[in-house]
Protein backbone atom coordinates (compact mmCIF):
# COMPACT_ATOMS: atom_id res chain seq x y z
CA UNK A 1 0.00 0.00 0.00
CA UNK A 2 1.41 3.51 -1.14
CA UNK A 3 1.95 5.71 1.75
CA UNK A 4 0.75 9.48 1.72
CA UNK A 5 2.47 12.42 2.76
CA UNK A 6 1.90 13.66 6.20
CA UNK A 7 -1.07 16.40 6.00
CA UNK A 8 0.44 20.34 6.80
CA UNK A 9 -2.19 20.56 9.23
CA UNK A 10 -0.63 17.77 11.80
CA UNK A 11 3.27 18.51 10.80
CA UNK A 12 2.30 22.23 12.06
CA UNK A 13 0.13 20.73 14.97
CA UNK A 14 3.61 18.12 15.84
CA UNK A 15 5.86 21.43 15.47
CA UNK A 16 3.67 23.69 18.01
CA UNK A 17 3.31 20.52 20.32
CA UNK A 18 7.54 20.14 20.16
CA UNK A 19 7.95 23.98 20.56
CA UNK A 20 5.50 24.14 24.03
CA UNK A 21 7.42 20.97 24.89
CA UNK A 22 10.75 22.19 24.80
CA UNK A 23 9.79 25.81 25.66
CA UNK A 24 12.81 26.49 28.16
CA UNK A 25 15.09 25.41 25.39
CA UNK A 26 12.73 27.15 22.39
CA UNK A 27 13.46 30.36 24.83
CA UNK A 28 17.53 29.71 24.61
CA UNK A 29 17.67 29.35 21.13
CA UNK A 30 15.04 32.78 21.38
CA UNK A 31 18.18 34.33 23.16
CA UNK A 32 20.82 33.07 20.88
CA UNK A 33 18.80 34.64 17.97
CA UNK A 34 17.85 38.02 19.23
CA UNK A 35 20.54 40.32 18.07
CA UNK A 36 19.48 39.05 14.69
CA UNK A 37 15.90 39.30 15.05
CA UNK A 38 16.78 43.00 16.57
CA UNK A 39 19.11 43.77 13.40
CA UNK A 40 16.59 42.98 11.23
CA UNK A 41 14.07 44.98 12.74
CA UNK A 42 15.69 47.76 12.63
CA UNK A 43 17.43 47.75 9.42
CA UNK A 44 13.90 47.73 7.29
CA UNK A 45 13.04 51.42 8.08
CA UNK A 46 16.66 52.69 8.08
CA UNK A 47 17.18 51.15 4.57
CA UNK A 48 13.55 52.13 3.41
CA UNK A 49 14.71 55.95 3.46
CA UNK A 50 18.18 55.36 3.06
CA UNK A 51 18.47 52.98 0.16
CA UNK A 52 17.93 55.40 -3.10
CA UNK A 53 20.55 55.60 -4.81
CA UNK A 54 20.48 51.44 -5.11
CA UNK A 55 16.95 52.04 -5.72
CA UNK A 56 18.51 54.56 -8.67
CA UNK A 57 20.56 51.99 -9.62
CA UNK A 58 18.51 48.85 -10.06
CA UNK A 59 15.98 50.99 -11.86
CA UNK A 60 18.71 52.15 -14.73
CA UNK A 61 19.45 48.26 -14.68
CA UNK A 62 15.88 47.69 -15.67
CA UNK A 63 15.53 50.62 -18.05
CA UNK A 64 18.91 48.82 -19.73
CA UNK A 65 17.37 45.77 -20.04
CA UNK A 66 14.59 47.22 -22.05
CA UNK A 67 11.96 47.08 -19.54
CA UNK A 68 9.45 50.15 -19.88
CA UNK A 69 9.26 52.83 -17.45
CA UNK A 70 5.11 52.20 -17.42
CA UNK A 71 5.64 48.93 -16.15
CA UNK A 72 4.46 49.59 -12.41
CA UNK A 73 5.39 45.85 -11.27
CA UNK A 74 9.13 46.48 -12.06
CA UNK A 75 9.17 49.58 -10.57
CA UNK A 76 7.53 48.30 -7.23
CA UNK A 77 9.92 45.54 -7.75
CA UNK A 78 13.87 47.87 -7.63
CA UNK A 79 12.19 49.58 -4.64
CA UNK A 80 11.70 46.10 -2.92
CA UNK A 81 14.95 44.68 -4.08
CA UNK A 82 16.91 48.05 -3.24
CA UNK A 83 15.71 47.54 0.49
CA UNK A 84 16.10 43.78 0.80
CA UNK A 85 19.72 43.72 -0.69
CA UNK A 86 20.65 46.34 1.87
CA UNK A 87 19.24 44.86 4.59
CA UNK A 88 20.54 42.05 4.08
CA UNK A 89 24.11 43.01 3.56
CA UNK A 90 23.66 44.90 7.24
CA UNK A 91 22.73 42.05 8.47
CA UNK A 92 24.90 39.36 7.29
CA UNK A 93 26.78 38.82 10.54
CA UNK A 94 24.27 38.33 12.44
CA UNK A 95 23.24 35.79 9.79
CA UNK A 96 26.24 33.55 9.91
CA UNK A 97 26.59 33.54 13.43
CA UNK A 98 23.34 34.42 15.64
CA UNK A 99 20.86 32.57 13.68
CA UNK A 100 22.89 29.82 12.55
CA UNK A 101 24.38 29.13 16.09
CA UNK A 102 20.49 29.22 16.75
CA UNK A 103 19.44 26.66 14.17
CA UNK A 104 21.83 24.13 14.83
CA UNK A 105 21.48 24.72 18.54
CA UNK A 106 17.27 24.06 17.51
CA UNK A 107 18.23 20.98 15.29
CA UNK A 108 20.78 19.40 17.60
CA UNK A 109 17.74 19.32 20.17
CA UNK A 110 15.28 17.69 17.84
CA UNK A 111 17.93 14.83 16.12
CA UNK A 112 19.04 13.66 19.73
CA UNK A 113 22.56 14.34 18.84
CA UNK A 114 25.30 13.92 21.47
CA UNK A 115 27.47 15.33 18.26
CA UNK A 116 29.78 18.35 17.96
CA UNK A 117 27.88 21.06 17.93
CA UNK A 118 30.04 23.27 15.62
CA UNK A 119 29.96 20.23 13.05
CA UNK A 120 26.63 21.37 12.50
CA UNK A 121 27.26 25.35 12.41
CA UNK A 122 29.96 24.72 9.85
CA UNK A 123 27.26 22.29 7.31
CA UNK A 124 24.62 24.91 7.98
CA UNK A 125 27.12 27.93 7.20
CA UNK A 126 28.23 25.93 4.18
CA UNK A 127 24.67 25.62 2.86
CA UNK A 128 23.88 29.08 4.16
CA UNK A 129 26.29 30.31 2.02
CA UNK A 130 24.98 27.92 -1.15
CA UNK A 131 21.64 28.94 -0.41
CA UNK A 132 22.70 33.19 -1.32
CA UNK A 133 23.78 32.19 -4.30
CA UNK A 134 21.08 29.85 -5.24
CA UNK A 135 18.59 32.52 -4.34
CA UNK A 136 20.73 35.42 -6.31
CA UNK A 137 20.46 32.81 -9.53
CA UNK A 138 16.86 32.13 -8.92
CA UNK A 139 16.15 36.16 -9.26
CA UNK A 140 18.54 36.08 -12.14
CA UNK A 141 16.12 33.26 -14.08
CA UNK A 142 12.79 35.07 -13.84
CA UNK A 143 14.44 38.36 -14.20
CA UNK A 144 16.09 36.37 -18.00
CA UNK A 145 12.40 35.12 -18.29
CA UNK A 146 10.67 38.25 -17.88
CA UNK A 147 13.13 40.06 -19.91
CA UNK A 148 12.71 37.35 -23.18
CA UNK A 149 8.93 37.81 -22.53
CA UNK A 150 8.55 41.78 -22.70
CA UNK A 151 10.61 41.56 -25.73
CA UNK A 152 8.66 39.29 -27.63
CA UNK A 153 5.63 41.82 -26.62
CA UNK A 154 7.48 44.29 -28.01
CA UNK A 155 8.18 42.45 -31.14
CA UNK A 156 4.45 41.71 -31.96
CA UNK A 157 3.59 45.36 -31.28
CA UNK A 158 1.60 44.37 -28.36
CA UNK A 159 2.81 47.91 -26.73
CA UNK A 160 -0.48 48.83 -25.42
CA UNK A 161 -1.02 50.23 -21.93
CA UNK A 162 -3.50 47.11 -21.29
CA UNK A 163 -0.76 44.42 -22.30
CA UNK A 164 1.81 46.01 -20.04
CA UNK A 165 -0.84 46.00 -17.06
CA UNK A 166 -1.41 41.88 -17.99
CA UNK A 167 2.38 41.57 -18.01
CA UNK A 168 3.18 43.47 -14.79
CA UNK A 169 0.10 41.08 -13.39
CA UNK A 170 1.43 37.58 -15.04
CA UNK A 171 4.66 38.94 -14.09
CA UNK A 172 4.61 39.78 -10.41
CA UNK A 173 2.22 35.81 -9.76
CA UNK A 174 5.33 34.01 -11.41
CA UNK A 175 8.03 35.88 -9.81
CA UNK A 176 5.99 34.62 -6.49
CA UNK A 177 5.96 31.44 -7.52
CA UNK A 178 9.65 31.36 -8.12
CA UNK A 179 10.53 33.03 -4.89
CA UNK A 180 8.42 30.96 -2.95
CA UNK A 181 9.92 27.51 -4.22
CA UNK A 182 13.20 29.23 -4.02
CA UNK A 183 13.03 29.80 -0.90
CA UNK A 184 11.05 26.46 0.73
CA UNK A 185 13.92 24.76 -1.01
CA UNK A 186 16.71 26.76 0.86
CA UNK A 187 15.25 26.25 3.87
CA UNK A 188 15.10 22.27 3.25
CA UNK A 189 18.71 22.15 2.61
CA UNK A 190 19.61 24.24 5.26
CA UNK A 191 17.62 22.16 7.86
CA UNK A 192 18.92 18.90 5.82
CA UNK A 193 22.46 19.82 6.02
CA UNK A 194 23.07 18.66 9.40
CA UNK A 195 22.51 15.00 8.27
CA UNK A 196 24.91 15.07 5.35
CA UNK A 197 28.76 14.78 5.38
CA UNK A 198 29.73 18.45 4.87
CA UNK A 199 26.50 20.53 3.16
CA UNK A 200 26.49 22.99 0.53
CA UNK A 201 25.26 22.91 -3.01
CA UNK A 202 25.06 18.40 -2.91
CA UNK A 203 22.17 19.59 0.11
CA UNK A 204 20.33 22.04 -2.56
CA UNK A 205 20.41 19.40 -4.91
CA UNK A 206 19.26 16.75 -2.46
CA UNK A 207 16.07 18.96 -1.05
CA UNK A 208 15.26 19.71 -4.85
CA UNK A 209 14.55 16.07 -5.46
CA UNK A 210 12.73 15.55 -1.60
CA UNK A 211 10.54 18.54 -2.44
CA UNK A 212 9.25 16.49 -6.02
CA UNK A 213 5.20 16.27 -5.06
CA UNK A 214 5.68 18.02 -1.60
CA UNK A 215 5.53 21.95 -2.90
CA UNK A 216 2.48 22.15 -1.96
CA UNK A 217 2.74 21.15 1.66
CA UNK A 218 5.65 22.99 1.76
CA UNK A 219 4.18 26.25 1.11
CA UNK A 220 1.13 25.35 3.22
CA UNK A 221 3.68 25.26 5.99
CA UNK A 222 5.51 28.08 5.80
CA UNK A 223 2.46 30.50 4.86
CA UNK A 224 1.40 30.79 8.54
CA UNK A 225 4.85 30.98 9.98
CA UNK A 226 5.87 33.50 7.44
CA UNK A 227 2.94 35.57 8.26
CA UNK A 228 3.45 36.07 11.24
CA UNK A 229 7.01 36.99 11.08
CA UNK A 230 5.51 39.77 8.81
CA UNK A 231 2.85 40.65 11.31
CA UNK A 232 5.48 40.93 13.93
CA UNK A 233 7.48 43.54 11.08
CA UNK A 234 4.00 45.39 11.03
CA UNK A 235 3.90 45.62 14.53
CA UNK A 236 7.44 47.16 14.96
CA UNK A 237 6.98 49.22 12.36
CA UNK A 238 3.57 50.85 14.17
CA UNK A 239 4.37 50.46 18.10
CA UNK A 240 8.16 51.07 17.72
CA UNK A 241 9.29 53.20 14.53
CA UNK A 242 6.08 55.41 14.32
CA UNK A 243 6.57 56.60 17.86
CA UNK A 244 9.91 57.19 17.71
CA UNK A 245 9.55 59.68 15.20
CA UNK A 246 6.43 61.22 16.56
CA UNK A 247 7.99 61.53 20.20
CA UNK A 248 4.66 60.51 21.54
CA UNK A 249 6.34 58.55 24.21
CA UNK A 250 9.77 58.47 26.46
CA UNK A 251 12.91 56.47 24.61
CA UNK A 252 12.79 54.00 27.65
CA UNK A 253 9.63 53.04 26.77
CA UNK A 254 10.20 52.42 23.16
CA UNK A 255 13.08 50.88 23.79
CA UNK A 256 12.07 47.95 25.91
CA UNK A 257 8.94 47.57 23.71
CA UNK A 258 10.88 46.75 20.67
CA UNK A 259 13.20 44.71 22.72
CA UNK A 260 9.61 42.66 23.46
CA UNK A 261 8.79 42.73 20.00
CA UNK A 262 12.51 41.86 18.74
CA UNK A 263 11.99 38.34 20.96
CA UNK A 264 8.52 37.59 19.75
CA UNK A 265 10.03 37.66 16.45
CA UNK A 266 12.74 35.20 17.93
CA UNK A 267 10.77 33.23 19.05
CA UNK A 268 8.79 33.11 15.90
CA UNK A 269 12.46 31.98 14.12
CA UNK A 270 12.49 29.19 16.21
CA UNK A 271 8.99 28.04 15.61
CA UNK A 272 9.93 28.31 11.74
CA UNK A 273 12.62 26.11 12.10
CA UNK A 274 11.07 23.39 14.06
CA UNK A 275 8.34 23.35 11.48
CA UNK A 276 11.17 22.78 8.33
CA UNK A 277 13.01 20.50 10.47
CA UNK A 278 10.25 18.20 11.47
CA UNK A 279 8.96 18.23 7.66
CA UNK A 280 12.18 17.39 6.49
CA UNK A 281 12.00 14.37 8.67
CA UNK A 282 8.33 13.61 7.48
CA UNK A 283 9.61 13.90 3.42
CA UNK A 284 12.81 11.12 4.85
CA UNK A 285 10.15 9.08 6.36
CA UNK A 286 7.69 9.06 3.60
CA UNK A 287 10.31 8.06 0.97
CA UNK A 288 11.56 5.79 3.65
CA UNK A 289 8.10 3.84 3.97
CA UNK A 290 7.28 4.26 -0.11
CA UNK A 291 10.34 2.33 -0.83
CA UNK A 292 9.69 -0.52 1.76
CA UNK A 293 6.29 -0.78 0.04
CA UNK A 294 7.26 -1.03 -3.10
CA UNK A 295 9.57 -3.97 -1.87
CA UNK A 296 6.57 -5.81 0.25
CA UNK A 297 4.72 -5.86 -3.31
CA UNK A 298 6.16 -9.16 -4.36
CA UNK A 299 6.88 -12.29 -2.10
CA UNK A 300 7.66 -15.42 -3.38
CA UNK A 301 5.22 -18.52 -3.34
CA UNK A 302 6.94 -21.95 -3.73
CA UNK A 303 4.45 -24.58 -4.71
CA UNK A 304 5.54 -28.32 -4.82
CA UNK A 305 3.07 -31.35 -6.21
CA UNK A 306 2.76 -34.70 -5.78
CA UNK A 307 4.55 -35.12 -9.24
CA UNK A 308 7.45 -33.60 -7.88
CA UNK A 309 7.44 -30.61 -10.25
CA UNK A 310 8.75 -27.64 -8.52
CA UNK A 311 6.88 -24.16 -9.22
CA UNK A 312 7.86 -21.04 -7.98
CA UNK A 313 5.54 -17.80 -8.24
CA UNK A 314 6.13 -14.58 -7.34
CA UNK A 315 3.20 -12.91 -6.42
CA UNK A 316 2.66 -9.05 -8.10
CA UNK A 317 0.23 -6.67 -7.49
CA UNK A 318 -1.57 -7.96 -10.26
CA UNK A 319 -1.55 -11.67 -10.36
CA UNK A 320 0.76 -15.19 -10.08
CA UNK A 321 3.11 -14.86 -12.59
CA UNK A 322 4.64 -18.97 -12.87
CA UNK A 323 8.29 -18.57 -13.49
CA UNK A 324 9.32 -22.26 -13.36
């Protein structure tokens, strides 16, 4: 019998259940990530005002490439890219060392491991490394697709102001689509890499063929986690970053409630990867159980007569197939 896939709905139920569990450990690893979480936090409205002239930039990249000035997606688009980029780049070292020490400290905890601990920090900075430049291609792709398409509008004469709102449209779903997988495969590898012999771009290639008929749960998974990671943004951005530039309320104050909000968000990390961790382990066990059902689907029947004539069957799905 064919074993399903494990339904979203109980991996996410199994990952909240392991989370409460191991709560006074979920609130180290909260610790261990903070300064990240905190970085983060504060680097989106410092690079929102600050990030221009890479705004300038990517837009005269666009306008290179061909890409109309009317087309509102790609203009939204260098805005969002501008402010990712440079957030990112701020916080890169508190990427490869606060949230990775925080990961492996997570997945060490849920594997059992009596292990070296900075065996895993190394795979998962390995990977983490792989995944930048897995993500940076990905962009690349639909940015090559996107820029093939508009030209081949432009070479029917399809230049219309309609067309270009259809293409911004078509164009912003399958750049989601792209980003999305991109990502839920990252995060596979990254949580996978602790189980291999070293990580790095043999993990990407690994979680790309454990994700084949999974997307779908995948992204079912990390929707709810990922929202509210951005609810938690929201709610910096309106508690934290609005009142510090009204001055409706003392520093002190704003200061310890985004320290509050900078550990919710933590804590909210570590929730994210106990869900790709223990979905990792449901893909291993699914393809575990698939293959020893595919084995239990013959078994040999020996059948010996009075006549002494020896017949052996094997027994398919199907039917007795007589071999001798």
């Amino acid at each position: 019998m064919k074993k399903t896939m494990e339904e979203p709905s109980k991996i996410m139920r199994r990952s909240i259940h392991t989370f409460l569990k191991h709560y006074d450990r979920a609130t180290t690893a909260a610790a261990l990530v903070l300064p990240f979480s905190a970085a983060l936090l504060l680097s989106q409205p410092f690079f929102s005002s600050s990030s221009s002239s890479l705004h300038a930039k990517l837009n005269m990249l666009f306008r290179g490439a061909g890409f109309s000035s009317s087309l509102d997606f790609f203009n939204i688009l260098s805005l969002k890219l501008s402010q990712t980029l440079s957030s990112s780049l701020f916080t890169l070292p508190f990427s490869i060392t606060f949230l990775l020490f925080s990961k492996a400290y997570i997945i060490k905890l849920l594997s059992n491991s009596h292990g070296d601990s900075s065996l895993y920090y190394f795979r998962l900075l390995r990977t983490y490394i792989c995944n930048s430049f897995f993500l940076l291609s990905a962009n690349a792709s639909a940015f090559a697709l996107f820029f093939v398409a508009f030209n081949l509008i432009e070479s029917f004469g399809l230049s219309s102001r309609n067309f270009y709102t259809l293409f911004s449209l078509s164009s912003a779903i399958i750049y989601s689509i792209i980003l999305a997988n991109a990502f839920v495969i990252s995060n596979l590898a990254l949580v996978s890499s602790t189980s291999s012999s070293s990580g790095g771009y043999t993990t990407i290639l690994k979680a790309c063929l454990l994700i084949q008929g999974r997307t779908s749960t995948a992204l079912a998974l990390s929707l709810p986690t990922n929202l509210c990671l951005a609810g938690v943004e929201a709610l910096f951005q309106y508690r934290v970053v609005s009142s510090y530039y009204k001055g409706d309320r003392g520093i002190t104050s704003i200061a310890l409630e985004g320290a509050f909000i900078a550990y919710l968000y933590a804590l909210f990390l570590v929730l994210d990867t106990i869900v790709n961790y223990l979905f990792y382990q449901s893909c291993v066990k699914n393809d575990e159980d698939q293959r020893i059902s595919r084995e239990d689907e013959y078994s040999i029947k020996i059948q010996i007569s009075e006549t002494e004539n020896t017949k052996i069957c094997i027994k398919g799905p199907k039917s007795f197939q007589e071999i001798l």
